[in-house]
Protein backbone atom coordinates (compact mmCIF):
# COMPACT_ATOMS: atom_id res chain seq x y z
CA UNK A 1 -44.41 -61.12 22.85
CA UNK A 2 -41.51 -58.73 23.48
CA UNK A 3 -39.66 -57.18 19.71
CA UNK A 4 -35.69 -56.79 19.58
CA UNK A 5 -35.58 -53.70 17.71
CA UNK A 6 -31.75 -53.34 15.89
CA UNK A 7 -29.00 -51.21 17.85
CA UNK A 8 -28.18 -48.13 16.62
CA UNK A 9 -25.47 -47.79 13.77
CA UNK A 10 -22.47 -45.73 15.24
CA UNK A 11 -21.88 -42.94 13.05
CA UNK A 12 -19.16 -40.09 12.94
CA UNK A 13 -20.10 -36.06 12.53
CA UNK A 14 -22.12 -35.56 9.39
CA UNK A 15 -19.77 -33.63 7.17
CA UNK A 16 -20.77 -30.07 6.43
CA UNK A 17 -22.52 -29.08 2.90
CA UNK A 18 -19.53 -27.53 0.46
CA UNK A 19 -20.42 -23.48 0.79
CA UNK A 20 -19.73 -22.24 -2.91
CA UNK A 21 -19.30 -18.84 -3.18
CA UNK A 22 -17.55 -15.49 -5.48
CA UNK A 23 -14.21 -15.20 -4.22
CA UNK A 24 -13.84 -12.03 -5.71
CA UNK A 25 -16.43 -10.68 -2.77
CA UNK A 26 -17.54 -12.58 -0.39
CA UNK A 27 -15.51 -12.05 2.94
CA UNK A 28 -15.26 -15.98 3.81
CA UNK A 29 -13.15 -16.31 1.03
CA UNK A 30 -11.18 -13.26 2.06
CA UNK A 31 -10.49 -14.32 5.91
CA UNK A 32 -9.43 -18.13 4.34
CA UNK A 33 -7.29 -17.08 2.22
CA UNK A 34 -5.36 -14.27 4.24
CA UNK A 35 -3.20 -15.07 7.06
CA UNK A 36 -0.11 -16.47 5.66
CA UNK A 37 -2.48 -19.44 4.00
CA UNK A 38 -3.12 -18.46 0.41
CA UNK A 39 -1.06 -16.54 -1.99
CA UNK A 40 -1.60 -13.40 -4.13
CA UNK A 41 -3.15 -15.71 -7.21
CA UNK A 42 -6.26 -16.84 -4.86
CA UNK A 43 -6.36 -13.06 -3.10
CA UNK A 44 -10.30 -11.04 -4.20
CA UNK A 45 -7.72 -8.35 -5.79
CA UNK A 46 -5.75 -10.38 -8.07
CA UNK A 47 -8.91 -12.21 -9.34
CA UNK A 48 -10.97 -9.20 -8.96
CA UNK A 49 -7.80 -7.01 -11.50
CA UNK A 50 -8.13 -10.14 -13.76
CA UNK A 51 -11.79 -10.99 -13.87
CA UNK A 52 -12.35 -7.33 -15.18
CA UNK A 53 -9.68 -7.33 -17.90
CA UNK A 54 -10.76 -9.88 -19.89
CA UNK A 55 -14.59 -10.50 -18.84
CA UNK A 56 -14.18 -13.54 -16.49
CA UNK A 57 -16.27 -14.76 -13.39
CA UNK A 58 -14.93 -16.28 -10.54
CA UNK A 59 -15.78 -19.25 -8.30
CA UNK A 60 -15.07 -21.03 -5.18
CA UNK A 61 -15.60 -23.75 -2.78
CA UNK A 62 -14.95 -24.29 0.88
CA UNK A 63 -15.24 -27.49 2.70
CA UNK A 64 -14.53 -28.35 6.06
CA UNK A 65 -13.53 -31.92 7.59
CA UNK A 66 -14.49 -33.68 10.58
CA UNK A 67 -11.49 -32.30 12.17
CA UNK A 68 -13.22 -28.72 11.67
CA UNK A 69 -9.76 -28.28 8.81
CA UNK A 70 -11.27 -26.01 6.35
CA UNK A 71 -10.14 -26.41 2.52
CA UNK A 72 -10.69 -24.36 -0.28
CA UNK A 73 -10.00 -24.20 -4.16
CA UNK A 74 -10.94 -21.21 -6.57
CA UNK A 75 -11.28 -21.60 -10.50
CA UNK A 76 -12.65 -19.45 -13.50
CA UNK A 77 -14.82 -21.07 -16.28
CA UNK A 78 -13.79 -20.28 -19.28
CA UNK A 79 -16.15 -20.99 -22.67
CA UNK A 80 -14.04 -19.96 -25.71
CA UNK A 81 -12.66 -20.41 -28.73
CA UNK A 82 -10.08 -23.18 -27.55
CA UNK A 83 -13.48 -24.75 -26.18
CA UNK A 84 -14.99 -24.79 -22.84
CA UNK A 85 -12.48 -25.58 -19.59
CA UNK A 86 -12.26 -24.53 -15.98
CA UNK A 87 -8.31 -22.90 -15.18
CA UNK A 88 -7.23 -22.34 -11.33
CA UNK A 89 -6.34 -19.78 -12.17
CA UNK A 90 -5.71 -17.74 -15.14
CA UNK A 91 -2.47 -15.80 -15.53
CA UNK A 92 -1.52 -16.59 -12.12
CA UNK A 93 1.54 -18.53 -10.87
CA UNK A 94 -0.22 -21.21 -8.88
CA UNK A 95 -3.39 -21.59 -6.14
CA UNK A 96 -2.34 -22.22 -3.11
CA UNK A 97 -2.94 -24.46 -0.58
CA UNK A 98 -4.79 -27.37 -2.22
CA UNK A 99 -5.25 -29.65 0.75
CA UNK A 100 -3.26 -33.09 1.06
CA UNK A 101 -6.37 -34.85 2.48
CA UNK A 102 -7.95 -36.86 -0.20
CA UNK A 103 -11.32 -36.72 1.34
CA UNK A 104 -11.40 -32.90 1.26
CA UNK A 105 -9.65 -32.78 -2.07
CA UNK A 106 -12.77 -35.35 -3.77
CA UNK A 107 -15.31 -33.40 -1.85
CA UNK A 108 -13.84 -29.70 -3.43
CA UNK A 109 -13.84 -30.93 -6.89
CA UNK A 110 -16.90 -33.30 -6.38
CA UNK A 111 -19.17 -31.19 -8.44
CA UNK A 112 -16.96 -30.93 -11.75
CA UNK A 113 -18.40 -31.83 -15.33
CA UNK A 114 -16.06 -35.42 -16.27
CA UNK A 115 -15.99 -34.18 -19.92
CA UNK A 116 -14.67 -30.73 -18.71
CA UNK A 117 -10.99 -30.24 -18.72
CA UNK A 118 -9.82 -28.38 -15.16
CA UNK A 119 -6.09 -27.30 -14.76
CA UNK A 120 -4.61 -26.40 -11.60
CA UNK A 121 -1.36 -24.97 -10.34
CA UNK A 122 0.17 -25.44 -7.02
CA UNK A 123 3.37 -26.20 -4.98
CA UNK A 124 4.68 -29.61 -4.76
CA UNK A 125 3.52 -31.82 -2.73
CA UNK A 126 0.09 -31.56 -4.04
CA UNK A 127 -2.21 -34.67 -3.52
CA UNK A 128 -4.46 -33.36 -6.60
CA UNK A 129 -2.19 -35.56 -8.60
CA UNK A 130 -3.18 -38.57 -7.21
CA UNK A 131 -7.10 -38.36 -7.80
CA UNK A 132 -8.64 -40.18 -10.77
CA UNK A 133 -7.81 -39.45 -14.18
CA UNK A 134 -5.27 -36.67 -13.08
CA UNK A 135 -2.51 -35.99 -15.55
CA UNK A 136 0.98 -33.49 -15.00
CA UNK A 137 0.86 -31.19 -17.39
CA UNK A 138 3.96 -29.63 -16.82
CA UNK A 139 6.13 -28.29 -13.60
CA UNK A 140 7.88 -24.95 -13.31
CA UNK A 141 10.59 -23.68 -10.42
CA UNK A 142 9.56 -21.38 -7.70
CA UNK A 143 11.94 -18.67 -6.15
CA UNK A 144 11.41 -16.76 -2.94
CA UNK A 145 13.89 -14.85 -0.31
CA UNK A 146 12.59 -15.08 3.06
CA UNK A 147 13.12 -11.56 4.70
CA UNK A 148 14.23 -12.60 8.04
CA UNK A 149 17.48 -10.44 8.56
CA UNK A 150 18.14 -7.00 8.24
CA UNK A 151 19.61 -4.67 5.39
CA UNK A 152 23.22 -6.04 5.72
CA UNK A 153 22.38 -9.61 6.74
CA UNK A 154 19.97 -9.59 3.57
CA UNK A 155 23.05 -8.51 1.41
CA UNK A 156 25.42 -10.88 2.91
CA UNK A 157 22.80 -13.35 2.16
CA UNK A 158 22.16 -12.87 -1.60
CA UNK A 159 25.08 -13.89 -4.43
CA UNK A 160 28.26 -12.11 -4.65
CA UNK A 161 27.73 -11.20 -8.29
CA UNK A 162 24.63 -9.59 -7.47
CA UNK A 163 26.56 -7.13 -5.52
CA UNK A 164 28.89 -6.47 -7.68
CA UNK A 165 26.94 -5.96 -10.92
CA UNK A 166 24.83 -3.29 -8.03
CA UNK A 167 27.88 -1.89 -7.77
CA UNK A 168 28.75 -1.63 -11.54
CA UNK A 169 25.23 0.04 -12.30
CA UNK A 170 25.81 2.65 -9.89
CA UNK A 171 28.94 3.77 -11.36
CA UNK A 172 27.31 3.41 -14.63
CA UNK A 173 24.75 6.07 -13.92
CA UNK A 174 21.60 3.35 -13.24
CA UNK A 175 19.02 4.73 -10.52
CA UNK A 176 16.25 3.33 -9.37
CA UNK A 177 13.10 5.40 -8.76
CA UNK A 178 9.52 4.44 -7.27
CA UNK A 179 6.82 4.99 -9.96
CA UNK A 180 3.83 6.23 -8.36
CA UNK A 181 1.99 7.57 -11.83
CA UNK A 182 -0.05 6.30 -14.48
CA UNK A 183 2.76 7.39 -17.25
CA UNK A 184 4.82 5.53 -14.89
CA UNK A 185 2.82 2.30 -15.12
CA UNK A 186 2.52 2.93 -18.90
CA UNK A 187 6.07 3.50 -19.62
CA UNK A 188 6.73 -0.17 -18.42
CA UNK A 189 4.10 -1.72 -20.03
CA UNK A 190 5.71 -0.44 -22.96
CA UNK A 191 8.80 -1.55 -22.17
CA UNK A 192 7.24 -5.01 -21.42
CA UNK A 193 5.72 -5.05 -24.68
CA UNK A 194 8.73 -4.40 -26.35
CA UNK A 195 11.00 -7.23 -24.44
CA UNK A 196 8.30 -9.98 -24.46
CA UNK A 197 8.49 -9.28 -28.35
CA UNK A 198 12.31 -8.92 -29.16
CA UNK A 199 13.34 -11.85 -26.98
CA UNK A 200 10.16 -14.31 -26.79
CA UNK A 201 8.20 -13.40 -29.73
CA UNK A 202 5.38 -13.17 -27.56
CA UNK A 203 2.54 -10.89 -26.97
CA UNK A 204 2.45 -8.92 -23.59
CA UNK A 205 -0.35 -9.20 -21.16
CA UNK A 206 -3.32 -5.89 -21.85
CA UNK A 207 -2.42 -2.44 -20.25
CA UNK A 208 -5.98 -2.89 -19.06
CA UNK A 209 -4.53 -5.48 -16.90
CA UNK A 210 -1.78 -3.56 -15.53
CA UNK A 211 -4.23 -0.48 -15.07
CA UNK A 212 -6.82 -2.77 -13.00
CA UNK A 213 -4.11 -3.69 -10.70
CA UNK A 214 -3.40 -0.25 -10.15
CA UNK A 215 -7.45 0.45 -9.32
CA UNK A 216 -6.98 -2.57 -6.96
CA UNK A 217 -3.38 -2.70 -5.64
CA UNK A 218 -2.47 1.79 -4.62
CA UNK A 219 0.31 2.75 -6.89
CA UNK A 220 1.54 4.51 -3.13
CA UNK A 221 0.98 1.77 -1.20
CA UNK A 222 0.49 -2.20 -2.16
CA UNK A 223 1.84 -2.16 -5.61
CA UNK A 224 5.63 -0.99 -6.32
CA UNK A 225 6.36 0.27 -9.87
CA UNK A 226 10.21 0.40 -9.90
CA UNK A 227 11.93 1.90 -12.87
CA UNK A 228 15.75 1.79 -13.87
CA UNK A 229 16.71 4.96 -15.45
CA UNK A 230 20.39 5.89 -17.14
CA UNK A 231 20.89 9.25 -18.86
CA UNK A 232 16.75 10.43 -18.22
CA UNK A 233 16.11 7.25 -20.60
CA UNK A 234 13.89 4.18 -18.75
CA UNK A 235 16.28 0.98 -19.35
CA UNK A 236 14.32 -1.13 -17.15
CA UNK A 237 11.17 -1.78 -14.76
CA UNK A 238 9.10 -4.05 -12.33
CA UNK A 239 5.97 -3.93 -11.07
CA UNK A 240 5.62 -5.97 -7.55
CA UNK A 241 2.50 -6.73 -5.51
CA UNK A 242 1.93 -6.41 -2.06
CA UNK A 243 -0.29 -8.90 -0.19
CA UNK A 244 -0.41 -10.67 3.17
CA UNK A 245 2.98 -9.66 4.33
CA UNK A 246 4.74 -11.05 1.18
CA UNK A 247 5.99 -8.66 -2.10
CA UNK A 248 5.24 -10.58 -5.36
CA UNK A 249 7.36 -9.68 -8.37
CA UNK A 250 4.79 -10.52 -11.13
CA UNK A 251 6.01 -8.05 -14.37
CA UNK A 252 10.08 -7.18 -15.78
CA UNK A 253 11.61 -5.98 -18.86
CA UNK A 254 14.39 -4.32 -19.82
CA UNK A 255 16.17 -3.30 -22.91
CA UNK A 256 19.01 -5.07 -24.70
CA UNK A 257 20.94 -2.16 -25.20
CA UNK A 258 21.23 -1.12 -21.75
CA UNK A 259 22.08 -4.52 -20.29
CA UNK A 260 25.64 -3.55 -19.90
CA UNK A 261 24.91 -1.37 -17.71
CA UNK A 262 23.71 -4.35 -15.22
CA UNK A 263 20.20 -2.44 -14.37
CA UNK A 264 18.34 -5.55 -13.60
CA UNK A 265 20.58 -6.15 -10.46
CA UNK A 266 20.01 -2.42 -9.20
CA UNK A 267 16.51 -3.02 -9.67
CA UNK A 268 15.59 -6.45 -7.89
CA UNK A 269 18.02 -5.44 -4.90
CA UNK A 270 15.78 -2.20 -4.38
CA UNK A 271 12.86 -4.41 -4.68
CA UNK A 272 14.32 -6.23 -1.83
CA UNK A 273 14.88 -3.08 0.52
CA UNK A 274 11.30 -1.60 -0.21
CA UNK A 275 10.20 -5.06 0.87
CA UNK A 276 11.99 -4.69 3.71
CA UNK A 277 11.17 -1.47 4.93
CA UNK A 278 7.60 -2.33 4.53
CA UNK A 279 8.22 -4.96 7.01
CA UNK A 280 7.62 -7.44 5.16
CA UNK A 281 8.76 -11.78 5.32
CA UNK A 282 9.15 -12.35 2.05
CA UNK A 283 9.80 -11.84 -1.76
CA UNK A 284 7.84 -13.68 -4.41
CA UNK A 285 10.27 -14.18 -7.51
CA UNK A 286 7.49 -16.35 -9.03
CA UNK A 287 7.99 -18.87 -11.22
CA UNK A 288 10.06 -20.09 -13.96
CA UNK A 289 9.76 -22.96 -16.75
CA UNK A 290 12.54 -25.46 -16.05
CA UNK A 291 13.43 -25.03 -19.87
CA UNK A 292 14.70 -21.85 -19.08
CA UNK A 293 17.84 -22.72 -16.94
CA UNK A 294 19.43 -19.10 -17.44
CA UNK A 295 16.25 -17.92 -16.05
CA UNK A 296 16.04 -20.44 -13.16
CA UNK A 297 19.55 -19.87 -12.26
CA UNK A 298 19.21 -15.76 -12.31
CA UNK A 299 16.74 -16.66 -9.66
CA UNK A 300 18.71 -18.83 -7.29
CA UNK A 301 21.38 -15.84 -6.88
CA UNK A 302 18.45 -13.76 -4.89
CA UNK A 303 16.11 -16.96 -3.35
CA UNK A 304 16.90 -18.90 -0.23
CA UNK A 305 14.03 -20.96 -1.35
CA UNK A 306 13.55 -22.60 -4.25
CA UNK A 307 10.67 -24.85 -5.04
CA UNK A 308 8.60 -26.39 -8.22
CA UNK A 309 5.11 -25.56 -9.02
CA UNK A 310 2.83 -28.64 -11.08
CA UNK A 311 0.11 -28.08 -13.49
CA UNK A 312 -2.58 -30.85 -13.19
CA UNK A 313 -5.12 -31.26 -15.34
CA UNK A 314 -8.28 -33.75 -14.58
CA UNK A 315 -11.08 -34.46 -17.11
CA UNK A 316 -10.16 -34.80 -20.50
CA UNK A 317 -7.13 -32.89 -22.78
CA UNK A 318 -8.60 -29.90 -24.39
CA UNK A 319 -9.94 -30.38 -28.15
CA UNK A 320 -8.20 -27.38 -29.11
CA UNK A 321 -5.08 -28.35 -31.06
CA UNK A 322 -5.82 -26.54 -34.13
CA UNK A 323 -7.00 -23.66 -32.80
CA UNK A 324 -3.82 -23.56 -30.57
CA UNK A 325 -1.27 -24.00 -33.73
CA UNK A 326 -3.31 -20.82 -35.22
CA UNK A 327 -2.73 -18.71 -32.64
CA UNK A 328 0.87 -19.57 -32.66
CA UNK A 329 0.91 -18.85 -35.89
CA UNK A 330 -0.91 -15.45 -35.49
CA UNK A 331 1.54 -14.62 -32.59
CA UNK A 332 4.72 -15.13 -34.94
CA UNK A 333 3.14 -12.95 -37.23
CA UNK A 334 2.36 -10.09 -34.87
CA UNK A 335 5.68 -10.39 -32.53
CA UNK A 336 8.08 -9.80 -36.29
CA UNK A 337 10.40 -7.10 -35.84
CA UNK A 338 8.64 -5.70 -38.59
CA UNK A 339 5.20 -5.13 -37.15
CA UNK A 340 4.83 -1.58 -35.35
CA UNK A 341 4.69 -1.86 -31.74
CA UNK A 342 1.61 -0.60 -31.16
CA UNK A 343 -0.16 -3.32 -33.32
CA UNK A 344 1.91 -6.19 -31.54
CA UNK A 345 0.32 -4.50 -28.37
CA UNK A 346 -3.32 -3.80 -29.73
CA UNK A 347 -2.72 -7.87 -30.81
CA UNK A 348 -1.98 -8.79 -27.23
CA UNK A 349 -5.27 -6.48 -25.83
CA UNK A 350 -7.34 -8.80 -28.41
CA UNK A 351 -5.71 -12.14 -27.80
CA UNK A 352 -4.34 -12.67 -24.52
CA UNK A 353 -7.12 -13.44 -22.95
CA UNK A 354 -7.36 -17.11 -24.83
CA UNK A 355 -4.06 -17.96 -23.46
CA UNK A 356 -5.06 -19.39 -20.31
């Protein structure tokens, strides 16, 4: 008596196991990221600078498809008193690239907590939308001038008024130097401090944070402190970031009083020329909340591309309403015209960090 045993079931390749890792360090983070495929925000610098300002970790996760496509996605858990949540990432514009394939986008978030909230940022299209119980949380616009001409073509490229008002500083007495000192760095935090107070009655970002980037990103080299000086006084700054062939403005202020004297233009179109003497294809502008259409518009006179950024959110909203409304509270307090500036700035080394 012969036995039929059942054919064999046809399979495809058994997917790889998700390698989780510390993005910060470990160099398979480093080579997936780099290589025109990540941005400064997922970069072991930037989350290294951060991570040591206010006491974060870091995580990530790397999958890889049948295809051999490799997809990644980096977050920091954060346990505080707005309650426990996981942000991708803190203080940083977005997380670039979040795959489209919904396969590798379930497997890269497979191993989440349901009743933890988890916010991500990245350029639209983003399939992360579309999984499960994913919510918008918000969307902002995203500038950028591709650096694919020379000097003149660059300032043929840009708007007219930005020339002029360049034009206007210079006769005004506005030049632009390269910071490449501590007191340099320190001089625009303080100016930072002091705009992100007058106009937004907000508190600035830590000098700690400014400082790390510094120990990470060479004053000399990868990070470009730019100041705007008229009459020996500092009227206004910008610190850009240098990483994987693309300058990222990330920090600006200037001061009402010198605004007149057009310094902001001066100081964006040098930003443009050290980019492109560095050899460099692009400028980062960053992004900007769409209910800030002065802000949004500023932009569009320098980008060639212009693009919007969403916030998702998956798991639950986070049960921190109250805690939220004190802290705005706290901030009005500590941004009045009335505090001293140094306290508004101790304020923002104390409480920044649980605005993420």
């Amino acid at each position: 008596m012969s036995t039929t045993l059942p054919s064999p079931v046809a399979s495809g390749p058994v997917p790889e196991p998700p390698r989780t890792l510390d993005p910060r360090h470990d160099p398979r983070w480093a080579q997936w990221v780099g290589g025109g495929r990540g941005s400064l925000f997922s970069s072991p610098p930037w989350l290294r600078a951060v991570c040591r300002t206010y006491g974060f970790s870091a995580h990530a996760r790397l999958v890889t498809g049948p295809d051999a496509r490799t997809a990644g996605v980096a977050w920091v858990p954060v346990d505080d008193v707005r309650g426990p949540r996981r942000v991708t990432l803190p203080f940083s514009d977005r997380a670039d690239p979040l795959p489209e394939d919904p396969e590798l986008l379930r497997r890269l978030v497979a191993d989440r907590p349901a009743a933890l909230p988890w916010t991500l940022r990245a350029l639209e299209p983003t399939a992360i939308r579309t999984l499960p119980g994913a919510r918008i949380t918000g969307r902002a616009a995203w500038h950028a001038t591709t650096l694919d001409v020379d000097r003149e073509g660059l300032e043929q490229r840009i708007h007219p008024q930005v020339r002029r008002n360049s034009r206007v500083a210079a006769r005004r007495g506005v030049r632009v130097r390269r910071g490449t000192t501590l007191a340099d760095l320190h001089a625009l935090h303080a100016l930072h401090v002091e705009r992100r107070r007058e106009r937004y009655r907000m508190l600035a970002p830590p000098v700690e944070l400014f400082e790390e980037l510094a120990a990470e990103f060479d004053l000399r080299d990868t990070m470009a402190v730019l100041l705007a000086e008229a009459d020996g006084d500092v009227v206004a700054g910008a610190l850009f970031l240098e990483w994987d062939g693309v300058l990222y403005y990330k920090f600006g202020a200037s001061r009402a009083a010198a605004l007149a004297l057009r310094p902001n233009d001066a100081l964006f179109l040098a930003g443009l020329h050290h980019a492109l003497a560095r050899g460099l294809r692009a400028l980062d502008w960053g992004v900007s909340d769409l209910d800030q259409p002065g802000l949004v518009a500023y932009k569009r006179k320098w980008a060639d591309d212009e693009r919007r950024v969403a916030g998702v959110r998956l798991g639950p909203p986070p049960a921190s309403t109250r805690v939220d409304a004190l802290l705005g509270t706290v901030t009005a307090l500590l941004t009045d015209p009335t505090v001293p500036e140094e306290l508004t700035a101790r304020a923002g080394r104390e409480l920044y960090r649980y605005f993420c």
